[in-house]
C-alpha atoms as a PDB file:
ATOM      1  CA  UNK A   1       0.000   0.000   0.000  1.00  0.00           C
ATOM      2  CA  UNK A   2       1.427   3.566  -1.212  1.00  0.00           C
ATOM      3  CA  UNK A   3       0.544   6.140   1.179  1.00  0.00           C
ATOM      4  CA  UNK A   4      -1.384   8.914   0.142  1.00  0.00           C
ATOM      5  CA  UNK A   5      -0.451  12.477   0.124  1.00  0.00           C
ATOM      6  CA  UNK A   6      -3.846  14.951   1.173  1.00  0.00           C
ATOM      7  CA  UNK A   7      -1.535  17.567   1.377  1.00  0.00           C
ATOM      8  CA  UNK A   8       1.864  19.250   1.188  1.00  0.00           C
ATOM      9  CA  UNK A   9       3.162  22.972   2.207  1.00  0.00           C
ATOM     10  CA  UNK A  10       6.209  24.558   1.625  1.00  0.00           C
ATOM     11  CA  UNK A  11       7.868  26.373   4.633  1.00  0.00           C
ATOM     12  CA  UNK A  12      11.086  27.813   5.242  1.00  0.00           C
ATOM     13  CA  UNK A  13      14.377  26.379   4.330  1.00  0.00           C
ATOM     14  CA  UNK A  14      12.730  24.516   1.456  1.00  0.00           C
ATOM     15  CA  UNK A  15      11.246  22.198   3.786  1.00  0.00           C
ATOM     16  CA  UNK A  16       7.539  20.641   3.649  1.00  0.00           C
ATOM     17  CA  UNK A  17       4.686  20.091   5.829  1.00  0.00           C
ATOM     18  CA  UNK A  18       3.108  16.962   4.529  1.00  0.00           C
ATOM     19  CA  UNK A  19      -0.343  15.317   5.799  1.00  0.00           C
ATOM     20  CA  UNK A  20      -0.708  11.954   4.796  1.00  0.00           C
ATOM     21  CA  UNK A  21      -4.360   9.830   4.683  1.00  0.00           C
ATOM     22  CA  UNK A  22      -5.136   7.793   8.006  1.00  0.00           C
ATOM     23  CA  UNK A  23      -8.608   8.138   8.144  1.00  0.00           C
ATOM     24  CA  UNK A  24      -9.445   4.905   9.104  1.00  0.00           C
ATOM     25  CA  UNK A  25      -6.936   2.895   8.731  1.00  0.00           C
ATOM     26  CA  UNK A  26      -6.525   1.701  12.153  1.00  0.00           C
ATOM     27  CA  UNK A  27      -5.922  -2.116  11.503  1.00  0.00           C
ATOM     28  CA  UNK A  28      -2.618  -0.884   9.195  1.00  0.00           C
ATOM     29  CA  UNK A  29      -0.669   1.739  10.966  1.00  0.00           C
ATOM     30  CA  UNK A  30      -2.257   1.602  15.152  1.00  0.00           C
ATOM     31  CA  UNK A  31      -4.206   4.019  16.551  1.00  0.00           C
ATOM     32  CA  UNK A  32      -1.534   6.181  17.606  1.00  0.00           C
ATOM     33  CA  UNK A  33       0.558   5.781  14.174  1.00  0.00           C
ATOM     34  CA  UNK A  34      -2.805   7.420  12.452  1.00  0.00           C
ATOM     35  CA  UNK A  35      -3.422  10.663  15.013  1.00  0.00           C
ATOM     36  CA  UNK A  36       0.438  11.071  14.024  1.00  0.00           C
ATOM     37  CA  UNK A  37      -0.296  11.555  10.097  1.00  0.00           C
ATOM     38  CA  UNK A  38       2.081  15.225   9.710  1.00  0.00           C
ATOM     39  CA  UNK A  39       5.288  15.321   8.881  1.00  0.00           C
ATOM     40  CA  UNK A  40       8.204  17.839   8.395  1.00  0.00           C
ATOM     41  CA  UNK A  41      10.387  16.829   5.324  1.00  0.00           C
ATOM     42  CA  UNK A  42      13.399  18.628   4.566  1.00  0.00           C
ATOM     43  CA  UNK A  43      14.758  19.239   0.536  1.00  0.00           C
ATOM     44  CA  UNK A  44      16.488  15.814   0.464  1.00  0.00           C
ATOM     45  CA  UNK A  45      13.583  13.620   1.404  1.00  0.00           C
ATOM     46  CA  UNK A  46      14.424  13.417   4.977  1.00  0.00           C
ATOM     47  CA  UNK A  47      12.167  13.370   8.241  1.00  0.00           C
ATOM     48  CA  UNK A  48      12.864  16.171  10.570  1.00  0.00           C
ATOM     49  CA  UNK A  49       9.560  15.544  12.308  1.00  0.00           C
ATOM     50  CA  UNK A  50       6.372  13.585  12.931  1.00  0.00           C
ATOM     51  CA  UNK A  51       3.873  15.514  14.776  1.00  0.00           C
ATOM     52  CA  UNK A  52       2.457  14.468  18.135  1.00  0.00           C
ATOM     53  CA  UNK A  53       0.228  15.557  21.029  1.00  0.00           C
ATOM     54  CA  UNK A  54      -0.987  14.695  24.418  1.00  0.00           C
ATOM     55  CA  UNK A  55      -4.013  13.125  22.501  1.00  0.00           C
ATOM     56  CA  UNK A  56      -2.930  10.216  20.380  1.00  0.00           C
ATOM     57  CA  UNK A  57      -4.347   7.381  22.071  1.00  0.00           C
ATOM     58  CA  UNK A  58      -7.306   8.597  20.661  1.00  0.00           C
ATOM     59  CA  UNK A  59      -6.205   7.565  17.394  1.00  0.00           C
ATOM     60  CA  UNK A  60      -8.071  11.115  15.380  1.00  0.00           C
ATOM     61  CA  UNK A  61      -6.000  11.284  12.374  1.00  0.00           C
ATOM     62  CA  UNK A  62      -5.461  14.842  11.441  1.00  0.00           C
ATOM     63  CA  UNK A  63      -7.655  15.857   7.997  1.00  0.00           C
ATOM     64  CA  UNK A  64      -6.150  19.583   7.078  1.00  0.00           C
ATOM     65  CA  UNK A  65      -3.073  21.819   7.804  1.00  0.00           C
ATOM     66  CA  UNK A  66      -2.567  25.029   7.050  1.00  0.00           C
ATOM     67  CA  UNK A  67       0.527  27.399   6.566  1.00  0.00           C
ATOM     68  CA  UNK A  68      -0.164  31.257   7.315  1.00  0.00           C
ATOM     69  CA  UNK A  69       2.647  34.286   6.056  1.00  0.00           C
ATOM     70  CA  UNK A  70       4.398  33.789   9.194  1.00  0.00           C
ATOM     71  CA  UNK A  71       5.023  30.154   9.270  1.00  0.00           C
ATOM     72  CA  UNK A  72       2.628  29.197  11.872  1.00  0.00           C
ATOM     73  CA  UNK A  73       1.620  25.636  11.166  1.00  0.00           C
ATOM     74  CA  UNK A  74      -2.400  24.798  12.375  1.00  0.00           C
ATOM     75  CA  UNK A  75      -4.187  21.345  11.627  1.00  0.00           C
ATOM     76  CA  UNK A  76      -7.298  20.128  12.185  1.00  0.00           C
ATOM     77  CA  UNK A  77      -8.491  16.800  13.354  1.00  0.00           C
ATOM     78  CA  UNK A  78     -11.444  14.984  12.078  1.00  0.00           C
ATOM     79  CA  UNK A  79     -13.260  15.078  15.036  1.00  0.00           C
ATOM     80  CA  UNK A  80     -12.763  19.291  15.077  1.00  0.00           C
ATOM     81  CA  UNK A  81      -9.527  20.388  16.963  1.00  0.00           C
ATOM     82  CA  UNK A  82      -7.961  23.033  15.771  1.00  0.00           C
ATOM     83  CA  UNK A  83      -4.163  22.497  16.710  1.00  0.00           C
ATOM     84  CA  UNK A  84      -1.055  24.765  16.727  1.00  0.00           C
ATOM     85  CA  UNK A  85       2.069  22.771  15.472  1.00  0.00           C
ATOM     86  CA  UNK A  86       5.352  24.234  16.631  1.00  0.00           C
ATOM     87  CA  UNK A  87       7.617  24.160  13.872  1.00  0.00           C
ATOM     88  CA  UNK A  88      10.571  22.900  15.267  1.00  0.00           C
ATOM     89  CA  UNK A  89       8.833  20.045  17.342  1.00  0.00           C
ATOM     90  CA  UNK A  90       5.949  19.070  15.667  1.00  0.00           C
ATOM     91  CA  UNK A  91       4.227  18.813  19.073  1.00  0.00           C
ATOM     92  CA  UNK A  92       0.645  20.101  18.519  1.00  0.00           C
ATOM     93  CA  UNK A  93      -1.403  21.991  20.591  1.00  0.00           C
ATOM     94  CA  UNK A  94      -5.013  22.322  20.812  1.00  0.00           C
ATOM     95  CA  UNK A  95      -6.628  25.795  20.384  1.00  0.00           C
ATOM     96  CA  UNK A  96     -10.130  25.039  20.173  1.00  0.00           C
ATOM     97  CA  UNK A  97     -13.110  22.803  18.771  1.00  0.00           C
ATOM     98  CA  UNK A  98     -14.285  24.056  15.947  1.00  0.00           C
ATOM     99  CA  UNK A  99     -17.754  21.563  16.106  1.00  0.00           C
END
């Protein structure tokens, strides 16, 4: 199984935000494997980061991210967090429920 790009943002240093598909997928990756579905990839292909957060036992893959002028990284989870991602940790923060 290829995994599936939803969507990918350029940031500084030529790097990328990537969010890949986990929407349930469960029974492939784990439950915590699929609320980890961002990434930080750097020019040659590399991993700098996979995001995380105080909430990934739930296994709530995240379904959006979002780059604004300044960098700021925010995702949002299919059951409607809004998270912050710090960009040089990838540990997300939630800001509020947007449901």
């Amino acid at each position: 199984m290829t995994d599936q790009i939803v969507n990918e943002l350029s940031v500084k240093d030529g790097n990328k935000v990537v969010l890949y598909d986990r929407l349930d997928m469960e029974s492939i990756y784990g439950r915590e494997q699929c609320a980890r579905n961002v990434y930080l990839i750097d020019a040659s292909a590399q991993v700098i980061w996979q995001v995380y957060s105080e909430y990934d036992s739930e296994g709530n893959p995240f379904t959006n991210i979002s780059v604004d002028d300044l960098g700021n990284i925010t995702a949002y989870r299919w059951d409607g967090g809004l998270y912050f991602i710090n960009g040089n940790t990838g540990f997300a923060k939630p800001q509020k429920l947007i449901k």
